[in-house]
C-alpha atoms as a PDB file:
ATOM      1  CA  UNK A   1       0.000   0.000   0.000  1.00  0.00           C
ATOM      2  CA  UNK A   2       1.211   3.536  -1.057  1.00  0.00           C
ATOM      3  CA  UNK A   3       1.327   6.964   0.993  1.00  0.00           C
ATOM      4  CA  UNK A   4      -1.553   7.831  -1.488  1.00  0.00           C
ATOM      5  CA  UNK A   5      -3.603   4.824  -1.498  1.00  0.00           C
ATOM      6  CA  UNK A   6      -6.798   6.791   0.818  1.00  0.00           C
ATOM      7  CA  UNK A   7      -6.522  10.090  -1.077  1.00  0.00           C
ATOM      8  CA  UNK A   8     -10.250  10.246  -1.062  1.00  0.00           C
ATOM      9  CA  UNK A   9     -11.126   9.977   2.262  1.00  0.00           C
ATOM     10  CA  UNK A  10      -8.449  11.719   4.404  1.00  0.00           C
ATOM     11  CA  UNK A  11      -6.097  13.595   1.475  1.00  0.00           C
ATOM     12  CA  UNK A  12      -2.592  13.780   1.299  1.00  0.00           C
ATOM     13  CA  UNK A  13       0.149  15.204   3.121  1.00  0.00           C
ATOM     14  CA  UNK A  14       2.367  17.514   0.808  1.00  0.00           C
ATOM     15  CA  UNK A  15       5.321  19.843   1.033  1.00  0.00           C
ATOM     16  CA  UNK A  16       5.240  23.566  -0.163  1.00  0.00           C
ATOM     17  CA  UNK A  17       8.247  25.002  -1.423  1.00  0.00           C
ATOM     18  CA  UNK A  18       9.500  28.157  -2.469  1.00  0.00           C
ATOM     19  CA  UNK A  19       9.482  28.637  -6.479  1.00  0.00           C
ATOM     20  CA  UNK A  20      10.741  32.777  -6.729  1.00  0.00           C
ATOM     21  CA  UNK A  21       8.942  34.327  -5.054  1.00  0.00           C
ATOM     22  CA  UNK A  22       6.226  32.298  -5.078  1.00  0.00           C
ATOM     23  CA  UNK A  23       4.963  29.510  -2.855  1.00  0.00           C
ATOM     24  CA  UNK A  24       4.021  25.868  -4.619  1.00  0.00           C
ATOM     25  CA  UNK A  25       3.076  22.382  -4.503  1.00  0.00           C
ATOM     26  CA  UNK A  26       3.539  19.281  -6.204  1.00  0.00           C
ATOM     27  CA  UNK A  27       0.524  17.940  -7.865  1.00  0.00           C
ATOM     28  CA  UNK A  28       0.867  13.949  -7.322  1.00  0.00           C
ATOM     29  CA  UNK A  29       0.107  11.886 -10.618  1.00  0.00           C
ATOM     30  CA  UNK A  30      -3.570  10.995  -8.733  1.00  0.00           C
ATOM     31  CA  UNK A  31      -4.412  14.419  -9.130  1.00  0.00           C
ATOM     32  CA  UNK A  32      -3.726  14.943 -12.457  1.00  0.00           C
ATOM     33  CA  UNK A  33      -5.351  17.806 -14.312  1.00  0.00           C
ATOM     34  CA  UNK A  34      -6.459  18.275 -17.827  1.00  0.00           C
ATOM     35  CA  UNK A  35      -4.496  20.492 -19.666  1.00  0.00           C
ATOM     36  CA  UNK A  36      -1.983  23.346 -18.438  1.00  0.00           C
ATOM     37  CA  UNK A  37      -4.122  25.859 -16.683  1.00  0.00           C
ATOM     38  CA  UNK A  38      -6.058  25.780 -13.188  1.00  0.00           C
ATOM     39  CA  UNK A  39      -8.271  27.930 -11.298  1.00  0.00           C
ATOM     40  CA  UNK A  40      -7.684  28.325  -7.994  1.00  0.00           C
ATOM     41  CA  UNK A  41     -10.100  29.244  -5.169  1.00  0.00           C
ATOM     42  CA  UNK A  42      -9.636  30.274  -1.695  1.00  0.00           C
ATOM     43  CA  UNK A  43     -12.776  28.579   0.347  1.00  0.00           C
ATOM     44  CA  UNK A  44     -14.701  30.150   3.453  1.00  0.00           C
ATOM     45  CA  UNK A  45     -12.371  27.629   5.661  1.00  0.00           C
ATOM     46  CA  UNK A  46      -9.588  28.589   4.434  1.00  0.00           C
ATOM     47  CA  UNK A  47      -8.739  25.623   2.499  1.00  0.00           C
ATOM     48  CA  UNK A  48      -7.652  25.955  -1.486  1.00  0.00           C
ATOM     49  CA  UNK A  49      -9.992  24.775  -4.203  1.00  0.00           C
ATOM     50  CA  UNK A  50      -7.736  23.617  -7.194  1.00  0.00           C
ATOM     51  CA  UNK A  51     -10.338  23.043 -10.712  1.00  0.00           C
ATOM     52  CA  UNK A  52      -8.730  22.573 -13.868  1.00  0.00           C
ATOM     53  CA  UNK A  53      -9.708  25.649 -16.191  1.00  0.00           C
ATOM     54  CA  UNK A  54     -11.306  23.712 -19.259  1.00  0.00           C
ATOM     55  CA  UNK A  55     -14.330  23.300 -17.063  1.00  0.00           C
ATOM     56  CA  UNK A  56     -14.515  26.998 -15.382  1.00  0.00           C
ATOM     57  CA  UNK A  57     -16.793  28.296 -18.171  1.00  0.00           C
ATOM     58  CA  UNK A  58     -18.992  25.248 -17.526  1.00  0.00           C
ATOM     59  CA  UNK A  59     -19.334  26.509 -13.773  1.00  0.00           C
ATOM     60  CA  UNK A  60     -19.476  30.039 -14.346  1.00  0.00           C
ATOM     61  CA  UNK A  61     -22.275  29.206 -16.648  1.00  0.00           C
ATOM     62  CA  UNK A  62     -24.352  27.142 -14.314  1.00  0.00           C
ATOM     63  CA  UNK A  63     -23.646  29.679 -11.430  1.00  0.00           C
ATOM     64  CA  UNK A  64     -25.963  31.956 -13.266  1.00  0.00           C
ATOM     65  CA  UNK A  65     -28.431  29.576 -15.991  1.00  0.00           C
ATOM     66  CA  UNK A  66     -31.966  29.307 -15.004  1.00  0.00           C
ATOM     67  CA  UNK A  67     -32.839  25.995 -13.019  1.00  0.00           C
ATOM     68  CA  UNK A  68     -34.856  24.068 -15.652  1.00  0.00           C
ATOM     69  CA  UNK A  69     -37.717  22.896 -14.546  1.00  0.00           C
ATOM     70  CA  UNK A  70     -38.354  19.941 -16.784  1.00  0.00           C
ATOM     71  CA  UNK A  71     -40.580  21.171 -19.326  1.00  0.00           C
ATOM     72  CA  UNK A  72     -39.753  20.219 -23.437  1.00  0.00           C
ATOM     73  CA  UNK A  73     -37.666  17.749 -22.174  1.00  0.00           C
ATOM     74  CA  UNK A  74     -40.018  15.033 -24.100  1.00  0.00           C
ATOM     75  CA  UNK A  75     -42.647  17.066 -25.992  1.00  0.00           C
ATOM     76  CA  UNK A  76     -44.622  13.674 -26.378  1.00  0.00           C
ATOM     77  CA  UNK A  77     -43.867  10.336 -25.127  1.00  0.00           C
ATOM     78  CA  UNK A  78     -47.415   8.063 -26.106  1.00  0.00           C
ATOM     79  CA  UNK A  79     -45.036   6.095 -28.277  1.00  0.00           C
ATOM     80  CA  UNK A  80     -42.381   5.242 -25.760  1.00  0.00           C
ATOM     81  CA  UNK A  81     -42.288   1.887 -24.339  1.00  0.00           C
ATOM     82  CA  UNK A  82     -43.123   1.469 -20.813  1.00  0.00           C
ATOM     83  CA  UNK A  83     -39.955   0.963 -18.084  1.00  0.00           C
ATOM     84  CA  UNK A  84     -38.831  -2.550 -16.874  1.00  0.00           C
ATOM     85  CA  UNK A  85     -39.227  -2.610 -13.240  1.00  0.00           C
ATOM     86  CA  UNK A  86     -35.257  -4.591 -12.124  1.00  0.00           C
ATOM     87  CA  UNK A  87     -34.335  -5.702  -8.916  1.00  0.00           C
ATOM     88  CA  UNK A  88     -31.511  -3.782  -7.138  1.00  0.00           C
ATOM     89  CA  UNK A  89     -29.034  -5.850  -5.017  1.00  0.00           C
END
């Protein structure tokens, strides 16, 4: 078992370093981000919020769409087929 193998429940212990005059972390390969840009948040408890930024126009978006409310989803569904009803384990 690796030092990261509960990263979901508890997180990981990192080191910051200096880079300039900057402060910085390494982002361990079970973080990894899509492409070279992040957006980074500081949250009401103080912790960071790291998102990669390929998705922040998603969220920006939905931060201010109207909530649907499920109309013209499926103008007309007489000719659907009724569900299955399945088990769940």
């Amino acid at each position: 078992m690796n030092e990261h193998s509960n990263i979901e429940n508890a997180g990981i212990k990192v080191s910051v370093f200096k880079n300039g005059r900057s402060r910085a972390v390494r982002i361990p390969k079970e973080f990894e981000l899509a492409g070279e840009n992040v957006i980074m948040n500081l949250q009401p408890d103080g912790s960071i919020l790291i998102r990669t930024a390929e998705t922040s126009g998603l969220v920006d978006y939905l931060k201010t769409a109207e909530a649907w409310t499920g109309d013209a989803f499926i103008g007309d569904d007489g000719d659907l087929e009724p569900l299955d009803e399945i088990d769940l384990p």
